[in-house]
C-alpha atoms as a PDB file:
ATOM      1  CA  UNK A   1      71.797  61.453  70.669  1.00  0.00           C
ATOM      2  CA  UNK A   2      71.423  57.276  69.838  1.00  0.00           C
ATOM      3  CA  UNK A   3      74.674  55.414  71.109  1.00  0.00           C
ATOM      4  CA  UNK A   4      77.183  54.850  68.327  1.00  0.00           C
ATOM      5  CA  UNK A   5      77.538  51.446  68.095  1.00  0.00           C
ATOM      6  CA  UNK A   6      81.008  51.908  66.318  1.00  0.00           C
ATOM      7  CA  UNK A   7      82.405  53.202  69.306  1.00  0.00           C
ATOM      8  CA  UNK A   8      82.456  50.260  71.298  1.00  0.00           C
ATOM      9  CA  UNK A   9      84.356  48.274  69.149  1.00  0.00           C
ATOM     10  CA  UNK A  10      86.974  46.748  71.695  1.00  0.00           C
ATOM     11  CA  UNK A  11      84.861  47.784  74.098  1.00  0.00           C
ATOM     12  CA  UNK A  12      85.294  46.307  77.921  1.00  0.00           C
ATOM     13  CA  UNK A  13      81.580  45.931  79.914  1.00  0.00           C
ATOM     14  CA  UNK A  14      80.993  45.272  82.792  1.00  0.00           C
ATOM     15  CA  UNK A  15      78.292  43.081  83.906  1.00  0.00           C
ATOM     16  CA  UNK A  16      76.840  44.521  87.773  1.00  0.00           C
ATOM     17  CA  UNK A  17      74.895  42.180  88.925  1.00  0.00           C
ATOM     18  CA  UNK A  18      74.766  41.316  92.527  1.00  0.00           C
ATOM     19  CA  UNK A  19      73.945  37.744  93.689  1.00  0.00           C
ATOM     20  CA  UNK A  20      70.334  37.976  94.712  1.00  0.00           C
ATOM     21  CA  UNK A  21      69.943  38.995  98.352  1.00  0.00           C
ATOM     22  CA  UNK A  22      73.800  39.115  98.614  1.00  0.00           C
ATOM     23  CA  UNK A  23      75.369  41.334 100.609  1.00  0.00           C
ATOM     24  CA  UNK A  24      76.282  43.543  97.284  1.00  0.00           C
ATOM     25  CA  UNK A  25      72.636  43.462  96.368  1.00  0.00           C
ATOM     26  CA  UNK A  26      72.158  47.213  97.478  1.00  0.00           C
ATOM     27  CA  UNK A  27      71.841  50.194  95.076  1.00  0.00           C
ATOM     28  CA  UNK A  28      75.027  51.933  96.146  1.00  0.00           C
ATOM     29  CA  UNK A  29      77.344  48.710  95.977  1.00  0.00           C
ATOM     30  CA  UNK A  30      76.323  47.990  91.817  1.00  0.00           C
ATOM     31  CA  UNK A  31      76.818  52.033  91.660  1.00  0.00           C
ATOM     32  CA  UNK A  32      79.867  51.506  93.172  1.00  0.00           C
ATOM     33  CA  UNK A  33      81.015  48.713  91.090  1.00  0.00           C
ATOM     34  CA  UNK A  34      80.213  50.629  88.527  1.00  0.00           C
ATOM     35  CA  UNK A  35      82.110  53.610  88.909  1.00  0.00           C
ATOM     36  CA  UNK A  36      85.015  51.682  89.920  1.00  0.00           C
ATOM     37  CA  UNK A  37      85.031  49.565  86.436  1.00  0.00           C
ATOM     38  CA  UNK A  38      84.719  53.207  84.566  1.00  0.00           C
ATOM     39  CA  UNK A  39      87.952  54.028  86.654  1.00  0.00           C
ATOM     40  CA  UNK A  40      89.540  50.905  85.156  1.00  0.00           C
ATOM     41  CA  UNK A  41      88.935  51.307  81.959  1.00  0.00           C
ATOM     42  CA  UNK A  42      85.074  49.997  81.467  1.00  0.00           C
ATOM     43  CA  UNK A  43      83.459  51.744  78.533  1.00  0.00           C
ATOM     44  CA  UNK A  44      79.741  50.424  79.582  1.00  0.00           C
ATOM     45  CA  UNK A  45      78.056  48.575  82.190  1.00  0.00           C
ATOM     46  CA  UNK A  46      75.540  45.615  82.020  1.00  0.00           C
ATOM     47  CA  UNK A  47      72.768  46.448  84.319  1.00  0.00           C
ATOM     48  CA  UNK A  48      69.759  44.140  85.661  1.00  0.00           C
ATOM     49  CA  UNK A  49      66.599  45.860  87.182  1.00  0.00           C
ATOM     50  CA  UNK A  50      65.129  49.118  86.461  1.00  0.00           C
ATOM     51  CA  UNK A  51      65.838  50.549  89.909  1.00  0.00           C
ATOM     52  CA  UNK A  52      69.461  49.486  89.656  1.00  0.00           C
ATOM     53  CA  UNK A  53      69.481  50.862  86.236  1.00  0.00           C
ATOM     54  CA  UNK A  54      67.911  54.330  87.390  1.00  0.00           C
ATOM     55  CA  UNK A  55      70.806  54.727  90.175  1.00  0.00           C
ATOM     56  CA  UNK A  56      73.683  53.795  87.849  1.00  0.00           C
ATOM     57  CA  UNK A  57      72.607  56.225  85.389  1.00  0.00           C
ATOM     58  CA  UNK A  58      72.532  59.109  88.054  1.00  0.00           C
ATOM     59  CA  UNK A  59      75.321  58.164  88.516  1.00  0.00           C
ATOM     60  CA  UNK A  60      77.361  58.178  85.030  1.00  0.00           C
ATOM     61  CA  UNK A  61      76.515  59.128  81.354  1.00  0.00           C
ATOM     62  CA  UNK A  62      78.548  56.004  80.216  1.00  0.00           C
ATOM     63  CA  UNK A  63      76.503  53.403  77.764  1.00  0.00           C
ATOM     64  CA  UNK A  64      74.124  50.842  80.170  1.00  0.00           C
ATOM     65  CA  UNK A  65      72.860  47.602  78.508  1.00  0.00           C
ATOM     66  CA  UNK A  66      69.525  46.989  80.733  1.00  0.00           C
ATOM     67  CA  UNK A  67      67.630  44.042  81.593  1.00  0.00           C
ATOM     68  CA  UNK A  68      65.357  42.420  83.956  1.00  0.00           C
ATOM     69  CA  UNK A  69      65.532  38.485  85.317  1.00  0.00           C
ATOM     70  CA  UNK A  70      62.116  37.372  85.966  1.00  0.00           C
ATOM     71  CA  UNK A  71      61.503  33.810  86.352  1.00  0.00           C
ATOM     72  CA  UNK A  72      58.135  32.542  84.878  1.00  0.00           C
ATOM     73  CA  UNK A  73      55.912  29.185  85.370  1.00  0.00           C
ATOM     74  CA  UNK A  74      55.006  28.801  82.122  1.00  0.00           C
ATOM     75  CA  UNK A  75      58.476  29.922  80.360  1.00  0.00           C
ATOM     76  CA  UNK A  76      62.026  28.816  80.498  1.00  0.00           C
ATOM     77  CA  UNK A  77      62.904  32.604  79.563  1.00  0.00           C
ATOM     78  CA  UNK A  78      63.629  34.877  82.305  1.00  0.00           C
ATOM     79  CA  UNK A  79      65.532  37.874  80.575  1.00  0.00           C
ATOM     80  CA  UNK A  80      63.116  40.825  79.868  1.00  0.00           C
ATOM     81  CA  UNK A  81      60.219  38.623  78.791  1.00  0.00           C
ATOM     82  CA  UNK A  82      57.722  41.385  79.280  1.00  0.00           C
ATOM     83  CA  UNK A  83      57.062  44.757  77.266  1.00  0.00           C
ATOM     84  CA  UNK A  84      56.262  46.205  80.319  1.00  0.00           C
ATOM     85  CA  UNK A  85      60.232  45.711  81.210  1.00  0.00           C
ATOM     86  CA  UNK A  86      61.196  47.661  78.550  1.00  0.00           C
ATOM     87  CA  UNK A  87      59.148  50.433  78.912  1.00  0.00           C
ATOM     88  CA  UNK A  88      60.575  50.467  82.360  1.00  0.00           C
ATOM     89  CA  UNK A  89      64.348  49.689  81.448  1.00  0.00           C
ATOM     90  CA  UNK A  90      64.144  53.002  78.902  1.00  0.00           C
ATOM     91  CA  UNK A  91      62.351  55.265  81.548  1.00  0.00           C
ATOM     92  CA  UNK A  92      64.905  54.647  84.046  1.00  0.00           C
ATOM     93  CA  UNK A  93      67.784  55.520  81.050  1.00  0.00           C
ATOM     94  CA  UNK A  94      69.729  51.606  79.661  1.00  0.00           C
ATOM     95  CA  UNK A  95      71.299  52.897  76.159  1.00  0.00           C
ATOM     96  CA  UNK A  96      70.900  49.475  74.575  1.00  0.00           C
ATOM     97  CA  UNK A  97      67.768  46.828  76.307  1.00  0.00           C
ATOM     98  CA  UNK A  98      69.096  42.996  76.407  1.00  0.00           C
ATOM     99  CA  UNK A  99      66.503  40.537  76.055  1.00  0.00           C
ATOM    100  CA  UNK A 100      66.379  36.322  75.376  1.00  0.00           C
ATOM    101  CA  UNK A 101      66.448  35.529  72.491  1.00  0.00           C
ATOM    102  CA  UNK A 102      66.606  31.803  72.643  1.00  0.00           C
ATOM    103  CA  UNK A 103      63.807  30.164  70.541  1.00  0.00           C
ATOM    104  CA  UNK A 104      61.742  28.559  73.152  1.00  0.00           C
ATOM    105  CA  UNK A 105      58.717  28.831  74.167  1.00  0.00           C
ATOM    106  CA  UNK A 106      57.809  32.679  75.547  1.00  0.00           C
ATOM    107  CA  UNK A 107      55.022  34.730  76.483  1.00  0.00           C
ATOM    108  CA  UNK A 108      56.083  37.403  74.241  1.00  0.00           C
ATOM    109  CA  UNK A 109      57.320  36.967  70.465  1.00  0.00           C
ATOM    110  CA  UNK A 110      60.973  38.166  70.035  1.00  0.00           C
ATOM    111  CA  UNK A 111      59.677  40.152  67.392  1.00  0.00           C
ATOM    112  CA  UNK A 112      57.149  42.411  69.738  1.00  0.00           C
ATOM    113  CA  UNK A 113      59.900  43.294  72.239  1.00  0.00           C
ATOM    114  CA  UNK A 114      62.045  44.488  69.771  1.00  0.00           C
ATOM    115  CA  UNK A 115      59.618  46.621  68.220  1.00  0.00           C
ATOM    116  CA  UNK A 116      58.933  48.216  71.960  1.00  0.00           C
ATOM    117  CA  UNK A 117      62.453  48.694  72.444  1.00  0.00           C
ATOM    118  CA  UNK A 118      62.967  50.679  68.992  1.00  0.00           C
ATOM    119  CA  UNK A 119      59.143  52.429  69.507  1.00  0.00           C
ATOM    120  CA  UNK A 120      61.527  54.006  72.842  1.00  0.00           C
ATOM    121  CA  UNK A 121      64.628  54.984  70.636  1.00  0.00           C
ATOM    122  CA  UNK A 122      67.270  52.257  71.875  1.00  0.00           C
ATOM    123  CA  UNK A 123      69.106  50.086  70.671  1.00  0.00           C
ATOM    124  CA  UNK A 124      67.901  46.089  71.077  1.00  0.00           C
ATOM    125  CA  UNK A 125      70.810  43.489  71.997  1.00  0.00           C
ATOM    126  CA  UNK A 126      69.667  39.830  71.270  1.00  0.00           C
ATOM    127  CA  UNK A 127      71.025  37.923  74.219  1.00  0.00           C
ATOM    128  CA  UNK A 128      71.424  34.243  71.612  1.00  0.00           C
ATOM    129  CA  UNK A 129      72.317  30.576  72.603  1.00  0.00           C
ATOM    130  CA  UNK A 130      72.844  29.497  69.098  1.00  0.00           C
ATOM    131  CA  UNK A 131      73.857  30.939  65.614  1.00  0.00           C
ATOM    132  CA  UNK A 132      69.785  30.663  64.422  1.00  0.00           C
ATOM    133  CA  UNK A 133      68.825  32.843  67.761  1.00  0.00           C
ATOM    134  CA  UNK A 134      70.837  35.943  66.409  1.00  0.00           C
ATOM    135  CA  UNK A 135      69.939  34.827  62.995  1.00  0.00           C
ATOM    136  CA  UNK A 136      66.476  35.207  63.644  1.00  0.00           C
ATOM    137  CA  UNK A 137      67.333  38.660  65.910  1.00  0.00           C
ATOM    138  CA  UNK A 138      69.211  40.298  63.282  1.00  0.00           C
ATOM    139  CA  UNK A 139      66.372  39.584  60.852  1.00  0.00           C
ATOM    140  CA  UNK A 140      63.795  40.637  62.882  1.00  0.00           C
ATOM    141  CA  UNK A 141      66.099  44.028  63.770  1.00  0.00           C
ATOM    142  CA  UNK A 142      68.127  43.559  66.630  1.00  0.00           C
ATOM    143  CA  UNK A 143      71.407  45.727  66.370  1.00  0.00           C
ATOM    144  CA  UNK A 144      73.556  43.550  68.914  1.00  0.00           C
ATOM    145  CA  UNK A 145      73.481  40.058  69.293  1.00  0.00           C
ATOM    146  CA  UNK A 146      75.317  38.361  72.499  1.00  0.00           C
ATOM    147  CA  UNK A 147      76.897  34.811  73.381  1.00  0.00           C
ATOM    148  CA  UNK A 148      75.128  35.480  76.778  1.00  0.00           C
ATOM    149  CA  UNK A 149      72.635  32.030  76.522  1.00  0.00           C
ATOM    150  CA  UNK A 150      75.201  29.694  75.367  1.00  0.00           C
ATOM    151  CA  UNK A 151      75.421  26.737  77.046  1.00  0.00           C
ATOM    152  CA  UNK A 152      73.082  27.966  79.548  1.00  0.00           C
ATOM    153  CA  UNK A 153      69.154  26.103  77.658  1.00  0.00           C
ATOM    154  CA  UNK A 154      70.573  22.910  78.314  1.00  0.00           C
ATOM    155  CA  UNK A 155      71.140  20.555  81.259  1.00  0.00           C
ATOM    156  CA  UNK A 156      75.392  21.737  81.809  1.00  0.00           C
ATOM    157  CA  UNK A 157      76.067  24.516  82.235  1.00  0.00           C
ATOM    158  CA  UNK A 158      79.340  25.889  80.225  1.00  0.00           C
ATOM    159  CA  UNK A 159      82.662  27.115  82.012  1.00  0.00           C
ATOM    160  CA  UNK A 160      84.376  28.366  79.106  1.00  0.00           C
ATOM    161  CA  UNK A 161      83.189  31.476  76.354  1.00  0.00           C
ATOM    162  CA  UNK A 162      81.692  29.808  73.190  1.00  0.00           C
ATOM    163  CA  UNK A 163      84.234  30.675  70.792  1.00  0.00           C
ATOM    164  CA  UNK A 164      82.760  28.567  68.000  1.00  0.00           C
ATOM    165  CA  UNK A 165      79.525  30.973  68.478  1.00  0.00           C
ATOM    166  CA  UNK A 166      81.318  33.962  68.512  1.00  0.00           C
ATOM    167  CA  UNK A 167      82.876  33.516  65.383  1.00  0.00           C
ATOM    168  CA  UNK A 168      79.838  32.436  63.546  1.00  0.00           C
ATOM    169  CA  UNK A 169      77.549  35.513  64.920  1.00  0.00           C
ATOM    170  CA  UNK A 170      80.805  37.771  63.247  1.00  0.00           C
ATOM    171  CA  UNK A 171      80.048  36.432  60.173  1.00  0.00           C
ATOM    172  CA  UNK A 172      76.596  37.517  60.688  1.00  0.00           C
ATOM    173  CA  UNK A 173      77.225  41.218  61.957  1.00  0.00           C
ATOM    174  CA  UNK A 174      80.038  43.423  63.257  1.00  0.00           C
ATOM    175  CA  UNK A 175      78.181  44.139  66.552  1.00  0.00           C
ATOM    176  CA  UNK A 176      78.919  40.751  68.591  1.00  0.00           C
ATOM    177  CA  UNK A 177      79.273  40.090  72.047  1.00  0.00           C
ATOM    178  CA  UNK A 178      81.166  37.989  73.962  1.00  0.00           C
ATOM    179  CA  UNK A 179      78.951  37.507  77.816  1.00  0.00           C
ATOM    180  CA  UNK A 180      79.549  34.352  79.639  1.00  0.00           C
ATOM    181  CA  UNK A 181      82.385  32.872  82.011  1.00  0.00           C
ATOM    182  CA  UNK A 182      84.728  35.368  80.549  1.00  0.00           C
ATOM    183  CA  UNK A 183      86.543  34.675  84.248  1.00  0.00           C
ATOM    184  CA  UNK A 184      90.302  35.745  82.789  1.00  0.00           C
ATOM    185  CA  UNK A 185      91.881  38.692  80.820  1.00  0.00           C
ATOM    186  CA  UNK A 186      93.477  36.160  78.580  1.00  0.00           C
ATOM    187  CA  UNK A 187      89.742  34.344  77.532  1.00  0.00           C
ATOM    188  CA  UNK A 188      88.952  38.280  77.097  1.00  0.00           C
ATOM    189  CA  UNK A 189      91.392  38.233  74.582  1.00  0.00           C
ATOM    190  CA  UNK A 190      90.313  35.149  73.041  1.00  0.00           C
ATOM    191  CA  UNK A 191      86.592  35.962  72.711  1.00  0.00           C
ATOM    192  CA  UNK A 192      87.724  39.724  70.864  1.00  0.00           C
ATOM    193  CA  UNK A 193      90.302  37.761  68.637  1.00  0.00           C
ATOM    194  CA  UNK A 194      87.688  35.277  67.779  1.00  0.00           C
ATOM    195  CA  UNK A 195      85.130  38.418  66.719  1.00  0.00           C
ATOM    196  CA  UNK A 196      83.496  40.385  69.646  1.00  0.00           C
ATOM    197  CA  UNK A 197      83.741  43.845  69.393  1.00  0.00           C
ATOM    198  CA  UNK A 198      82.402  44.007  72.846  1.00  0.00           C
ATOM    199  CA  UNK A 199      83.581  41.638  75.815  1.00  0.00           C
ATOM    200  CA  UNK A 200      81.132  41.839  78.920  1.00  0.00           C
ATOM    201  CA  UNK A 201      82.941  41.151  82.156  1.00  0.00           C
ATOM    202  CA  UNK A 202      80.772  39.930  85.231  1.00  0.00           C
ATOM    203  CA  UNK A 203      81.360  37.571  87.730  1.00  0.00           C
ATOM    204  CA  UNK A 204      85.563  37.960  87.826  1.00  0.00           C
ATOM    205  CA  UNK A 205      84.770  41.454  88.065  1.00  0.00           C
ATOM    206  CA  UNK A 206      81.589  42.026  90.571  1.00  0.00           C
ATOM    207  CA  UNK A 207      80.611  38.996  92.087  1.00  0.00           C
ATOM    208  CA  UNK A 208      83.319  38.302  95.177  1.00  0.00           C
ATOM    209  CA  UNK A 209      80.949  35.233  96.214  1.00  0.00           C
ATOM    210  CA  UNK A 210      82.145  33.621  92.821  1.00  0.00           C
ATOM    211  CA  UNK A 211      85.415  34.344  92.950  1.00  0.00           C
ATOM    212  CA  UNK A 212      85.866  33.443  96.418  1.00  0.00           C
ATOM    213  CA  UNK A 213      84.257  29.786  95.834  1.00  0.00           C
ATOM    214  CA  UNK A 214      86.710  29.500  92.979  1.00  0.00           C
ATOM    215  CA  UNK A 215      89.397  30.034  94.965  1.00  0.00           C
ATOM    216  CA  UNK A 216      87.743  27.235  97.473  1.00  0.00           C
ATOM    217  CA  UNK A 217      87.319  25.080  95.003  1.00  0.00           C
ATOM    218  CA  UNK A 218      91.164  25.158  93.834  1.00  0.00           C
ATOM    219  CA  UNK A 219      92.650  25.178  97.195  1.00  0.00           C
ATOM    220  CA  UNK A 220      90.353  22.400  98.446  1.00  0.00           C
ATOM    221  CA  UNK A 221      91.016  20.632  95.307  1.00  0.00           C
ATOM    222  CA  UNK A 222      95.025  20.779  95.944  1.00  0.00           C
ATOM    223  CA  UNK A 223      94.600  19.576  99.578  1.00  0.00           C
ATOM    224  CA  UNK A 224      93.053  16.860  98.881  1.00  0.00           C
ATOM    225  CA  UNK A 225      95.687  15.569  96.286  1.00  0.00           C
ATOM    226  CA  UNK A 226      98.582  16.476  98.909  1.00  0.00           C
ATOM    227  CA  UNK A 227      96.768  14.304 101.733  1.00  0.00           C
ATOM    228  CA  UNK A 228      96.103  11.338  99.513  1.00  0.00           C
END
């Protein structure tokens, strides 16, 4: 049966996505984040890489939002710029396929992959930067547009959720999103009370390198103060 979008309203996801050649970045550790989010309360996972995809979905029957990161020469886009992603995202079982859906240049129309992604019977979630990137998805038939970009086509990157964005895709559609530096429970709450029905969870969650520098960072920070 096609994934009810209505029943992930309020929905915690978590985002497993090792750092590249980590020491997480093994099949059986993202399964194994994954199964431990579902324990705590997770009601789908954010997946990147068909192989990773195929594994967590042996693993669980619970909703997987797949994409692949591939960097290009030619293209600032690197979220499932290819058809040939898709096709391989809904063979090895993501739900709902995230692409970018920024409005630069591409080597694929926005358009095209979500046509491929409904020709395979799921459900296409426009991963925007800007209220005129899920504009533009939603017209052209996305069912889920994301926060995921914001912040992130330009020069600084953010370290807070874009609230402002969040509100404004609400207006646009029920089925928001809220992905990026969502690092705290309490920003959770923020980004559902500003409109997401759907808050995706990464680094604070799955990425210990992160969360360790953070804690560097802060400590680090305090010393220094105390010695000057």
């Amino acid at each position: 049966m096609p994934l009810d979008l209505d029943s992930l309203k309020n929905a915690l996801i978590v985002s497993c996505q090792p750092v590249k050649g980590g020491a997480m970045d093994k099949a059986e550790m993202v399964v194994g984040f994954a199964l431990a989010a579902i324990d705590g309360g997770a009601v789908g996972l954010r997946i990147e890489s068909a192989d990773y995809v195929r594994a967590v979905r042996e693993a669980t029957d619970k909703p997987i939002i797949g994409l692949i990161k591939h960097d290009l020469d030619d293209s600032p886009v690197r979220i499932t710029p290819w058809l040939e992603h898709i096709d391989a995202l809904a063979a090895a079982g993501a739900d709902i396929i995230a692409y970018d859906a920024t409005q630069r240049p591409r080597p694929v129309a926005t358009r095209a992959l979500i046509e491929r992604i409904h020709a395979h019977g799921r459900i296409a979630m426009a991963d925007c930067s800007i209220i005129a990137d899920a504009e533009q998805a939603l017209a052209e038939g996305a069912e889920i547009v994301g926060s995921t970009l914001a912040g992130y086509t330009g020069s600084v990157e953010p370290t807070l959720p874009d609230f402002e964005l969040i509100a404004a895709m609400r207006k646009l559609t029920p089925h928001v999103v809220a992905e990026g530096n969502v690092r705290t429970p309490e920003l959770a709450a923020q980004a559902l009370a500003a409109g997401a029905a759907m808050i995706v969870v990464g680094s604070a969650i799955t990425r210990p390198e992160h969360v360790t520098q953070w804690f560097r960072a802060a400590l680090d920070q305090t010393f220094a103060s105390v010695e000057a």
